[in-house]
C-alpha atoms as a PDB file:
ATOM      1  CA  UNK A   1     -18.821 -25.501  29.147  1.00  0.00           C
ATOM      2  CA  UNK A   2     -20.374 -23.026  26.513  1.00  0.00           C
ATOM      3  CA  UNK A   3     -17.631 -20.328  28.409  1.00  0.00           C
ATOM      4  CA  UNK A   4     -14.601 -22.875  28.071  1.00  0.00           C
ATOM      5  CA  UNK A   5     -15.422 -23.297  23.905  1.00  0.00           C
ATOM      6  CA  UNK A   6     -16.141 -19.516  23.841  1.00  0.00           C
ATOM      7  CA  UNK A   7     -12.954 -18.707  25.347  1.00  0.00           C
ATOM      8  CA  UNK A   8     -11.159 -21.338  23.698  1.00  0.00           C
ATOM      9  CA  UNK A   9     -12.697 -20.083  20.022  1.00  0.00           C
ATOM     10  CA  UNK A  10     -11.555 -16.365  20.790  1.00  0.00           C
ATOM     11  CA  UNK A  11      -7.721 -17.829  21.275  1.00  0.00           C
ATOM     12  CA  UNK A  12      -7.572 -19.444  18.409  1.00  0.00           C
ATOM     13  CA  UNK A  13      -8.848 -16.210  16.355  1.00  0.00           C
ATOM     14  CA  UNK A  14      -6.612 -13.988  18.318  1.00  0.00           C
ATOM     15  CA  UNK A  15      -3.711 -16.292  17.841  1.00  0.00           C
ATOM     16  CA  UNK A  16      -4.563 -16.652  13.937  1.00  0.00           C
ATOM     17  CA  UNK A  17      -4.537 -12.982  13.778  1.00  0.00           C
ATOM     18  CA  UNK A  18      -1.200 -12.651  15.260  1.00  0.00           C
ATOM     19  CA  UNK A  19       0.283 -15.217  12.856  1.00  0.00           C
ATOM     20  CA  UNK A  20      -1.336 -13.483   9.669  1.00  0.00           C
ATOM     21  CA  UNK A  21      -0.232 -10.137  10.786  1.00  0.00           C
ATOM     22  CA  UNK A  22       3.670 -11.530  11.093  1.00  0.00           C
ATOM     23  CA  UNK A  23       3.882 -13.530   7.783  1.00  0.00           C
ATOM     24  CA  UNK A  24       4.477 -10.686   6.151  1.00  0.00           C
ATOM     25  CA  UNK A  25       7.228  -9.182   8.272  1.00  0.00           C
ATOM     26  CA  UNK A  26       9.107 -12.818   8.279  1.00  0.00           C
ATOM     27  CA  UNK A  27       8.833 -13.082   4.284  1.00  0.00           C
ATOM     28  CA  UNK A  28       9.978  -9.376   3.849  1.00  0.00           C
ATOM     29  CA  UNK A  29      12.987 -10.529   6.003  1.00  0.00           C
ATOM     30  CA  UNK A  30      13.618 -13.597   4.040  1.00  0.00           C
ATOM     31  CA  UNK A  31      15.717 -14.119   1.084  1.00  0.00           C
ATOM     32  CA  UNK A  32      14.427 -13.834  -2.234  1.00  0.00           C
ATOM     33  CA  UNK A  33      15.003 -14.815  -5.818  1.00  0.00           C
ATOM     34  CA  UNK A  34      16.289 -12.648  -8.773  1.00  0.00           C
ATOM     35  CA  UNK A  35      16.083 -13.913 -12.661  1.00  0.00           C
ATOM     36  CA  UNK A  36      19.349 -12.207 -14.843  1.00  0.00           C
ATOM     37  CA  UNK A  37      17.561 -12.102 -18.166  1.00  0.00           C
ATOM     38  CA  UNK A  38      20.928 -11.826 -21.165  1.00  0.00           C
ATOM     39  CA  UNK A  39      18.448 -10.730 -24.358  1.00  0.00           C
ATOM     40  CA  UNK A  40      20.973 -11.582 -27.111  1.00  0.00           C
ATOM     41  CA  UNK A  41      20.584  -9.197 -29.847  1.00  0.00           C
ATOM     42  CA  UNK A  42      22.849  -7.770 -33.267  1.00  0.00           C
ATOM     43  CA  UNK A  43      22.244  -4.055 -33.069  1.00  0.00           C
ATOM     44  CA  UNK A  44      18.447  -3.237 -32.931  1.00  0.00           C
ATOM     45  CA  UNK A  45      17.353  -6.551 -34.148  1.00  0.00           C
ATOM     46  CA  UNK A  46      16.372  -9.804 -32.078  1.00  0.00           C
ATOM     47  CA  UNK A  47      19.225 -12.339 -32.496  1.00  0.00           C
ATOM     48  CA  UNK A  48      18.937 -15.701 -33.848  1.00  0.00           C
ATOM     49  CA  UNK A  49      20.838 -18.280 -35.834  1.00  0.00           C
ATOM     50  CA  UNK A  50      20.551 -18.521 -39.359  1.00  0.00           C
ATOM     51  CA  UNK A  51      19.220 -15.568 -39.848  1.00  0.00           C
ATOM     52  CA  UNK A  52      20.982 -12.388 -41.569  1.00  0.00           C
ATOM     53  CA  UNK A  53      22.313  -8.904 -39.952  1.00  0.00           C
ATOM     54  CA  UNK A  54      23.035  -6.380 -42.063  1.00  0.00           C
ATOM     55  CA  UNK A  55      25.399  -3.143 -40.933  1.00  0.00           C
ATOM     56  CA  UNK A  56      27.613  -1.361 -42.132  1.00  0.00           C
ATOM     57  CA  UNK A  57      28.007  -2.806 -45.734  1.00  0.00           C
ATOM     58  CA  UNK A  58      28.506  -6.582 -44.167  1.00  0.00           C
ATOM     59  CA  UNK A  59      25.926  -9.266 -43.909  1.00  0.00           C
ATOM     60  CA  UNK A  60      26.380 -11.865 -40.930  1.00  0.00           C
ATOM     61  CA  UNK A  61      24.876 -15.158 -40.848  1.00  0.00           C
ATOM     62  CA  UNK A  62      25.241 -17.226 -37.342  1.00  0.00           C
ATOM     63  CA  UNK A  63      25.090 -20.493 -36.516  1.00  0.00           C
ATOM     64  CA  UNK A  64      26.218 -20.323 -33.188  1.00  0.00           C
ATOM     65  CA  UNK A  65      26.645 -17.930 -29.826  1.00  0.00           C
ATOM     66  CA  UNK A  66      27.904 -19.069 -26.355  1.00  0.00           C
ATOM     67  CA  UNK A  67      29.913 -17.504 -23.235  1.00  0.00           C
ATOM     68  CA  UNK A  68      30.595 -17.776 -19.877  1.00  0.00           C
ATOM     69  CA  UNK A  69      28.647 -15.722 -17.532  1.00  0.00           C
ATOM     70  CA  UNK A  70      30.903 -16.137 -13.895  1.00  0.00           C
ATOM     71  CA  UNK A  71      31.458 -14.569 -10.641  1.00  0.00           C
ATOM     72  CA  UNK A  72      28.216 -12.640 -10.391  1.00  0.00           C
ATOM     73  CA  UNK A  73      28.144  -9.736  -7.464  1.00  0.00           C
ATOM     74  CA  UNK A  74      25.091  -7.958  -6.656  1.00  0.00           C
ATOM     75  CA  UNK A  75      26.089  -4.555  -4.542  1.00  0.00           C
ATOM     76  CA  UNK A  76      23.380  -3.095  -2.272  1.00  0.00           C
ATOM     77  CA  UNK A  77      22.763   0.182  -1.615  1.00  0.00           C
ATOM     78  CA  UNK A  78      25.361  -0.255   1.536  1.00  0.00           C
ATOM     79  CA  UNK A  79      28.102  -0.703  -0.125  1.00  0.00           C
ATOM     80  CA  UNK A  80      28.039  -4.430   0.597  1.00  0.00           C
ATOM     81  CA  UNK A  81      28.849  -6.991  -2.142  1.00  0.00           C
ATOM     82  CA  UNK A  82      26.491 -10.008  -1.859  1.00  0.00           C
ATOM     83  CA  UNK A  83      28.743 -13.233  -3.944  1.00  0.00           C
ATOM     84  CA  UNK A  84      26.778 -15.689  -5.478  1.00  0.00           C
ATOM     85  CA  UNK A  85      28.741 -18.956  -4.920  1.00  0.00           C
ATOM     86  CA  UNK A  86      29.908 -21.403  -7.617  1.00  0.00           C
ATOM     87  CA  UNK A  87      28.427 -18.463 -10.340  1.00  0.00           C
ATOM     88  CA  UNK A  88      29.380 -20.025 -13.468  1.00  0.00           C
ATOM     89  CA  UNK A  89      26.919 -20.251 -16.426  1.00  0.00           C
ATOM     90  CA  UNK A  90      27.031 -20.696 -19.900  1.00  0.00           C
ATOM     91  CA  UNK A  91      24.834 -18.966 -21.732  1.00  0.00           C
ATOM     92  CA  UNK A  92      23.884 -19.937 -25.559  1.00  0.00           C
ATOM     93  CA  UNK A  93      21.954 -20.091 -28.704  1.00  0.00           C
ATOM     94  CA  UNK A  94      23.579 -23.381 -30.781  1.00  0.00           C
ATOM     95  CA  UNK A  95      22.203 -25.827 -33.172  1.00  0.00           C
ATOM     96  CA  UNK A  96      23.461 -29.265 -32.261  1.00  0.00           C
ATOM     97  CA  UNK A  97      27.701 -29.714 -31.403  1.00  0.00           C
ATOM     98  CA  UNK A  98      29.975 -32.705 -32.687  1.00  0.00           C
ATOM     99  CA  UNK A  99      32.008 -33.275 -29.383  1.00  0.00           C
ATOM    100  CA  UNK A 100      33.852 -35.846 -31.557  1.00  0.00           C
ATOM    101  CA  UNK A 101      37.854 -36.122 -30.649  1.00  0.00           C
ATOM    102  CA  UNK A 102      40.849 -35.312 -32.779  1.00  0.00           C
ATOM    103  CA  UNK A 103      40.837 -38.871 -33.989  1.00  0.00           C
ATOM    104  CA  UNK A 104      36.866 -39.440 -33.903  1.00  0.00           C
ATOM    105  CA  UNK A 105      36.855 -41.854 -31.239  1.00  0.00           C
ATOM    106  CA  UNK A 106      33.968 -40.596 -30.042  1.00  0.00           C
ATOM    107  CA  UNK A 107      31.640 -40.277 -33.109  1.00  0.00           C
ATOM    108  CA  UNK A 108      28.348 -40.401 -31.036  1.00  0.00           C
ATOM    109  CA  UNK A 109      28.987 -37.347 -28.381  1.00  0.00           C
ATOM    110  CA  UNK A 110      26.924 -34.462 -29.320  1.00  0.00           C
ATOM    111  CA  UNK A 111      25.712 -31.535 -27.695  1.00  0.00           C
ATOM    112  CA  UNK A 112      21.832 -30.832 -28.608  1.00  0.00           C
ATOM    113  CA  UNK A 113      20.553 -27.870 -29.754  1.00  0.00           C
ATOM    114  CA  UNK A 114      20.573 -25.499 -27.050  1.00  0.00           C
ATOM    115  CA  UNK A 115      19.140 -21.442 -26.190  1.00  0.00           C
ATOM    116  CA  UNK A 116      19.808 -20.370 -22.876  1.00  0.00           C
ATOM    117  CA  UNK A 117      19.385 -16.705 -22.124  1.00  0.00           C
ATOM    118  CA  UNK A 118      18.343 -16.720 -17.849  1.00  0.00           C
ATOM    119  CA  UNK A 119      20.025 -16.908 -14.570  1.00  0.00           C
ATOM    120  CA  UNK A 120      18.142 -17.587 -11.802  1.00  0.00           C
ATOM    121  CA  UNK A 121      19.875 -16.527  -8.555  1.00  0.00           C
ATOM    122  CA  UNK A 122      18.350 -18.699  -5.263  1.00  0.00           C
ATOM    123  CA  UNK A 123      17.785 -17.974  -1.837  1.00  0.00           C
ATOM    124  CA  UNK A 124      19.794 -14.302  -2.292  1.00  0.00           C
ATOM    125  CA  UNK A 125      20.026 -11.839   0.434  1.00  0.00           C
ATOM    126  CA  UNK A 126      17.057  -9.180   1.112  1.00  0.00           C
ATOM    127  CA  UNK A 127      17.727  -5.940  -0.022  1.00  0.00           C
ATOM    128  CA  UNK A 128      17.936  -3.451  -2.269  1.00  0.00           C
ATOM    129  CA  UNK A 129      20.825  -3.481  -4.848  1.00  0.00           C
ATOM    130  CA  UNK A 130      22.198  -0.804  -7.283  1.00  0.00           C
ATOM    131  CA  UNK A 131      25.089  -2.499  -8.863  1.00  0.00           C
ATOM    132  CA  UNK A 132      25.537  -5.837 -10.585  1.00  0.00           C
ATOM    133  CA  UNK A 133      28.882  -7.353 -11.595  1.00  0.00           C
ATOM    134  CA  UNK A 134      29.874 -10.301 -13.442  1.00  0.00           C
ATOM    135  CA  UNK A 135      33.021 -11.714 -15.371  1.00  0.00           C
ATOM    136  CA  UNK A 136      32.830 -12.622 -19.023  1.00  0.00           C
ATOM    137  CA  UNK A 137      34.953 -16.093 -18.833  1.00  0.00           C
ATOM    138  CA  UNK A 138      36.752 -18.291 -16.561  1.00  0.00           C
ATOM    139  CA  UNK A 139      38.837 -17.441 -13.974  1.00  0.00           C
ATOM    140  CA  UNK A 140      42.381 -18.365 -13.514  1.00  0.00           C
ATOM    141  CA  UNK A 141      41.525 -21.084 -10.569  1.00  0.00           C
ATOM    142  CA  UNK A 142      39.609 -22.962 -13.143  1.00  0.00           C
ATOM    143  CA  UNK A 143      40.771 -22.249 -16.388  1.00  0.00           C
ATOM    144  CA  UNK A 144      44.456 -23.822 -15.660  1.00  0.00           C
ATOM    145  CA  UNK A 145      42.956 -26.927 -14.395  1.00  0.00           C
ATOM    146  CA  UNK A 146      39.753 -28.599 -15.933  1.00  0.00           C
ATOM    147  CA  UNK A 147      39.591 -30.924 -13.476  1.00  0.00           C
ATOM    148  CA  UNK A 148      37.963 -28.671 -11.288  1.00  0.00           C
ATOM    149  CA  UNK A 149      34.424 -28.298 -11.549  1.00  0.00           C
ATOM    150  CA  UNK A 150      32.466 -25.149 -10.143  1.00  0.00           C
ATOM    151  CA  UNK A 151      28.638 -24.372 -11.102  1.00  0.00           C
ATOM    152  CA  UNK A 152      27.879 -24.779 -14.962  1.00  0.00           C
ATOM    153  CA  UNK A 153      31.904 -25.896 -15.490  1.00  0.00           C
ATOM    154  CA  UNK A 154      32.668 -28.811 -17.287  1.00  0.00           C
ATOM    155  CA  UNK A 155      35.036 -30.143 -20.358  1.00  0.00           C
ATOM    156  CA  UNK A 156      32.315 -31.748 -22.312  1.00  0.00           C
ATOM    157  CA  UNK A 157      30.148 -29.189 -23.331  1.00  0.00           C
ATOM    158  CA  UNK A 158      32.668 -27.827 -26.343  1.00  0.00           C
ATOM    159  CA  UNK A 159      34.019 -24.962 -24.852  1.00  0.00           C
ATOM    160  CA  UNK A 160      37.247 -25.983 -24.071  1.00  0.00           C
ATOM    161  CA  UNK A 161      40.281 -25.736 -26.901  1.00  0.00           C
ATOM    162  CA  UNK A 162      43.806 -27.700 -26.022  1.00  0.00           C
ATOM    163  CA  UNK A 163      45.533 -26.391 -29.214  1.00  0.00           C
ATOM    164  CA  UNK A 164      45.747 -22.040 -28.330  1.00  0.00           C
ATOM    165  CA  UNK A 165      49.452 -21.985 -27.648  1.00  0.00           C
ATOM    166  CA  UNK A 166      50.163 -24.889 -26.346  1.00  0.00           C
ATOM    167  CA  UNK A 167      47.578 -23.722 -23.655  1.00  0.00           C
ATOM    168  CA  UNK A 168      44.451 -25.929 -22.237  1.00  0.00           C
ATOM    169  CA  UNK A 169      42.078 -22.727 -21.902  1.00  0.00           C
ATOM    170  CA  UNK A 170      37.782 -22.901 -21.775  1.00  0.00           C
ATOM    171  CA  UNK A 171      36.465 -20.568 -24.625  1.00  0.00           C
ATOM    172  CA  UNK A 172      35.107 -17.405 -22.793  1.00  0.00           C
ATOM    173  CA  UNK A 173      33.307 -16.461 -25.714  1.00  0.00           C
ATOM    174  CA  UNK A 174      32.434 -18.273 -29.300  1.00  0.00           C
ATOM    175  CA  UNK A 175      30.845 -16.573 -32.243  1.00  0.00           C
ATOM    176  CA  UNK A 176      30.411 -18.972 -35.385  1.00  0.00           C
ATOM    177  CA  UNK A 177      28.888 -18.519 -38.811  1.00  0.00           C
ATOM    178  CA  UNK A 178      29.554 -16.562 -41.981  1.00  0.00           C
ATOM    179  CA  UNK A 179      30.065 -13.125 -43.067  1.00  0.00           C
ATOM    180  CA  UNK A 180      29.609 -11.803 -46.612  1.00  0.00           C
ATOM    181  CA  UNK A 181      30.838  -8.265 -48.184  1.00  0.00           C
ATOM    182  CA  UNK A 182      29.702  -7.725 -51.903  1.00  0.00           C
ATOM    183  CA  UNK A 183      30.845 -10.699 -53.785  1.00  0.00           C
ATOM    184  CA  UNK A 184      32.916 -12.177 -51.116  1.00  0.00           C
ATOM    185  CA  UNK A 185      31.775 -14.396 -48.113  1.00  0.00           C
ATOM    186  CA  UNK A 186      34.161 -15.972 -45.247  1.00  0.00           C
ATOM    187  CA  UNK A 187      33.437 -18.049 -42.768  1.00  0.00           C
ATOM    188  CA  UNK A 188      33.398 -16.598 -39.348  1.00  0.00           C
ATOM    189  CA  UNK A 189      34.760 -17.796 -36.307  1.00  0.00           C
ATOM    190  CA  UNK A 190      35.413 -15.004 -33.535  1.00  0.00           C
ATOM    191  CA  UNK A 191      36.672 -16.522 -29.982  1.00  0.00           C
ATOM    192  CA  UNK A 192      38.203 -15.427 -26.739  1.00  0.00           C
ATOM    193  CA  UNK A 193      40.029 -16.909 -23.899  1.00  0.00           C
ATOM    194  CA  UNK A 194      42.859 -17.516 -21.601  1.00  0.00           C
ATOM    195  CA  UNK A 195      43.645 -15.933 -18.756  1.00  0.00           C
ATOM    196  CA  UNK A 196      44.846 -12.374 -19.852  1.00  0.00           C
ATOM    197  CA  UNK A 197      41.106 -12.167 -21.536  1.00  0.00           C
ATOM    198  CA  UNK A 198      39.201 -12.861 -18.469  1.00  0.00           C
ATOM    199  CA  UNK A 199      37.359  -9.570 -17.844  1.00  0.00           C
ATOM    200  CA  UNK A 200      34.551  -8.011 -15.572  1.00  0.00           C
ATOM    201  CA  UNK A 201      31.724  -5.970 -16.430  1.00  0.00           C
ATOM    202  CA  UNK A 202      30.276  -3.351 -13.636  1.00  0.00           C
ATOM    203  CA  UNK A 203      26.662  -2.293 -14.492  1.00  0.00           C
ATOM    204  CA  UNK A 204      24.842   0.279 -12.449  1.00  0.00           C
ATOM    205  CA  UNK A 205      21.194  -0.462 -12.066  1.00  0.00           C
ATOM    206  CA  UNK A 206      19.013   2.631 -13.777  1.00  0.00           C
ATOM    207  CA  UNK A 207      17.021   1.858 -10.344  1.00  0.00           C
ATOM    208  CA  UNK A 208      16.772  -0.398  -7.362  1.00  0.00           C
ATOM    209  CA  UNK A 209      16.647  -3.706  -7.625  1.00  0.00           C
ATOM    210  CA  UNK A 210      14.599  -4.750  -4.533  1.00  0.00           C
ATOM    211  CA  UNK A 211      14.809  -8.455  -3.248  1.00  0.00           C
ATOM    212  CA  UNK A 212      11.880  -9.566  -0.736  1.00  0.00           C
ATOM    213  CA  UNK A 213      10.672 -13.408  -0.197  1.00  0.00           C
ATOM    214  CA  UNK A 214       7.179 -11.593  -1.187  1.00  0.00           C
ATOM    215  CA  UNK A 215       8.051 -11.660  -4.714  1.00  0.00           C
ATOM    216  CA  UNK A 216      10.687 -12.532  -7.648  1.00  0.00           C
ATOM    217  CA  UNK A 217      12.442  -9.267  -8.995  1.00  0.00           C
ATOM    218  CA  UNK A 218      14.565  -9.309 -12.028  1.00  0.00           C
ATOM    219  CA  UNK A 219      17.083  -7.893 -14.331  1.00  0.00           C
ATOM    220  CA  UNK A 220      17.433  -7.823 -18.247  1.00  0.00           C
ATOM    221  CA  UNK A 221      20.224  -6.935 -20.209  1.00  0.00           C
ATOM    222  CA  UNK A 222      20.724  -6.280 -23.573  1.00  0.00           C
ATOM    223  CA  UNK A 223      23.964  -8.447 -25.143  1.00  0.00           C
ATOM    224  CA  UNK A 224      24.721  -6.909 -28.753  1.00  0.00           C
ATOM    225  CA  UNK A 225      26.860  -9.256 -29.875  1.00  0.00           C
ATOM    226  CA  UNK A 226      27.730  -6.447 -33.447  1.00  0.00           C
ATOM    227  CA  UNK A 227      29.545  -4.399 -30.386  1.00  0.00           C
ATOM    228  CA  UNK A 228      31.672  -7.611 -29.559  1.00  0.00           C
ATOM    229  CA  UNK A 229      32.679  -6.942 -33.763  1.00  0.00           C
ATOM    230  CA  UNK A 230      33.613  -3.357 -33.791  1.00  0.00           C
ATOM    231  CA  UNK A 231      37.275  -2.100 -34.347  1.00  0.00           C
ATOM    232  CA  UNK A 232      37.722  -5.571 -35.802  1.00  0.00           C
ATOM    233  CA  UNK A 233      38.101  -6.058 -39.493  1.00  0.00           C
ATOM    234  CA  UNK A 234      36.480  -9.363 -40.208  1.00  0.00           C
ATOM    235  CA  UNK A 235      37.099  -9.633 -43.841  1.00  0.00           C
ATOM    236  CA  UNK A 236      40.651  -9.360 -43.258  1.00  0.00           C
ATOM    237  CA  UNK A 237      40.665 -11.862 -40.047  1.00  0.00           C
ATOM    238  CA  UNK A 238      37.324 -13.790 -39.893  1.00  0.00           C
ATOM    239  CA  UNK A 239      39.046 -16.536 -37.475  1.00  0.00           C
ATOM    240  CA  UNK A 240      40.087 -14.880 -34.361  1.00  0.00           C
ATOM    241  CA  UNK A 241      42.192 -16.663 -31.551  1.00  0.00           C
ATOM    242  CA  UNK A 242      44.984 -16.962 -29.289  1.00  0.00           C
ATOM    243  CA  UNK A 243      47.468 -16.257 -32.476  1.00  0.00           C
ATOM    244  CA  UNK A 244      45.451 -13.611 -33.256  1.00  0.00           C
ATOM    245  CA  UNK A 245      46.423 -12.079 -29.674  1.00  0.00           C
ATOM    246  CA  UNK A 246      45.734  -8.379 -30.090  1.00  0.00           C
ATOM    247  CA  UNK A 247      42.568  -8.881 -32.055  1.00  0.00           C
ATOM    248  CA  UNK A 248      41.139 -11.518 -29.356  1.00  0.00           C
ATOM    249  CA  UNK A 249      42.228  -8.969 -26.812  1.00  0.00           C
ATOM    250  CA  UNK A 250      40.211  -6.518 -28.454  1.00  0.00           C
ATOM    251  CA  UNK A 251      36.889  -8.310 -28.586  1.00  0.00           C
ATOM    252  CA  UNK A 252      37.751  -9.087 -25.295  1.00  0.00           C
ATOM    253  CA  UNK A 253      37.605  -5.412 -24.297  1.00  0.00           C
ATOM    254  CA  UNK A 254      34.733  -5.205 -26.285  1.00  0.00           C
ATOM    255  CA  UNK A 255      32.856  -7.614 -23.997  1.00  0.00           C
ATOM    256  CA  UNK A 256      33.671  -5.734 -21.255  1.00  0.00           C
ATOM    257  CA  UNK A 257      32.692  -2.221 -22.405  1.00  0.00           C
ATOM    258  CA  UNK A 258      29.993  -2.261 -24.570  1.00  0.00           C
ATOM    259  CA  UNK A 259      28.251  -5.801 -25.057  1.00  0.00           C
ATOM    260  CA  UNK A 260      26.308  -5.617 -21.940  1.00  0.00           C
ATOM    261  CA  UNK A 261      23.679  -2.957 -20.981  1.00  0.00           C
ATOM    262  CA  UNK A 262      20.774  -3.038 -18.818  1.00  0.00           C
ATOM    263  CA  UNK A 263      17.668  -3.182 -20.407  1.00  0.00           C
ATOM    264  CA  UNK A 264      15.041  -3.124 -17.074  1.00  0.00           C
ATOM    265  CA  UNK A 265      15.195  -3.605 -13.475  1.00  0.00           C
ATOM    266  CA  UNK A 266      11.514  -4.959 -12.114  1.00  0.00           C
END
C-alpha cells in the first residue's frame, strides 16, 4: 500500500510539473490586451478645459474637445494587418451637453461631464506590431445613415449636426471655447466632418509593440490639439464648418498630419 501512495504521490508531482512548465508556452500563445493612451495636450502644456493657452500672440480658453477615434489597424512585423472590429470610439474632455432639440422638446437630455482619453483593445492577436493606424471620423457606411450603430456610434451623444449642407453628417472632430487677441475675444467653435473629411493617420511605432497573454502592453500618443489650429486664422473665422469648406478641409489635414504622435510604446 505504502508503494501504491508513493507511486501515486510521484504522478501527481510529475504531472504538476508538466502543467507549470506549459502555462507559460499556452499564455505566450494567447491573445493579449493593448491600452491606446490619446494624452490630449495644446503645445507643451497638459490640456484641460477652462484653462488658458497662450502661443503665438493668441490666448485660447476651452470648454470642450471630442473626436472620433475609428477603424483602428495594428500591423505586425509580417506585414499582416490585425482589424479591430466595430473600432469606433469617441474620445473627450466636456463639461456637461444640452442634447435639447431645435424646438426644446427635450429640455431634460443632457450629456454629463465626460474625459475619456483610453482605448482598450481585447482579446488581440499575439505578436509583435510596428505600425498602428486609425481614422479620425466616421466612415462613409455610417456617416450616411445613423441608423446604423457600430462600437461607440450613436445619435445621442451630440455629435451629430443635420443642418451642414443640407447633409446629416456625425462631427469627426469638435473644438469649443474662446479665443482672445489683444483687446478682442471671439468665441471659438472649430469642427470637421462629412465624408470628404474622413481621414487616416499611419503611425510607425519608435519600437515593437509586443502582445503576449503574460502581460498588458500599451501605446500613448500625444494629441496637440494647437496643430489641429495652424494655417488657420481664427480671428478672422473662429466658427469653422461645412460652409467654411476649405478651412474645415484644412484642419482636417491637420488631424491627419500632425495632431497625432507617439509618445511611448511599453
Amino acid at each position: 500500500m505504502k508503494k501504491i501512495l508513493t507511486l501515486i504521490t510521484l504522478s501527481a508531482l510529475l504531472f504538476s510539473a508538466c502543467s507549470k512548465d506549459k502555462d507559460p508556452v499556452n499564455a505566450v500563445e494567447g491573445n493579449g490586451t493593448t491600452t491606446l493612451t490619446f494624452d490630449a495636450r495644446f503645445g507643451n502644456q497638459d490640456f484641460a478645459l477652462n484653462t488658458d493657452f497662450t502661443t503665438a500672440g493668441k490666448t485660447f480658453n476651452f470648454n470642450k474637445f471630442r473626436y472620433w477615434i475609428s477603424n483602428v489597424v495594428l500591423v505586425n512585423t509580417n506585414g499582416e494587418e490585425v482589424k479591430i472590429p466595430a473600432s469606433y470610439f469617441l474620445m473627450e474632455e466636456t463639461g456637461v451637453i444640452s442634447l435639447a432639440g431645435v424646438n426644446n422638446d427635450l429640455p431634460t437630455t443632457i450629456y454629463p461631464a465626460t474625459k475619456r482619453e483610453n482605448i482598450l483593445l481585447k482579446d488581440l492577436k499575439a505578436g509583435d506590431y510596428k505600425t498602428l493606424k486609425f481614422s479620425v471620423g466616421v466612415d462613409p457606411k455610417y456617416n450616411d445613415n445613423l441608423s446604423l450603430l457600430s462600437g461607440e456610434l450613436s445619435p445621442l451623444n451630440g455629435m451629430t449636426n443635420v443642418s451642414w449642407m443640407w447633409l446629416t453628417s456625425y462631427i469627426f472632430t469638435s473644438a469649443t471655447g474662446k479665443v482672445t487677441e489683444g483687446p478682442t475675444s471671439k468665441n471659438l467653435k472649430i469642427e470637421t466632418g462629412l465624408n470628404v473629411n474622413y481621414k487616416t493617420v499611419v503611425l510607425d511605432l519608435p519600437q515593437t509593440l509586443k502582445v503576449t497573454a503574460l502581460k498588458s502592453s500599451g501605446i500613448t500618443l500625444n494629441v496637440d490639439l494647437a496643430k489641429a489650429l495652424e494655417g488657420i486664422d481664427v480671428m478672422t473665422t473662429p466658427v469653422v464648418g461645412a460652409a467654411q469648406s476649405a478651412t474645415m478641409t484644412a484642419v482636417a489635414v491637420n488631424y491627419s498630419t500632425k495632431v497625432f504622435t507617439v509618445k511611448t510604446v511599453n
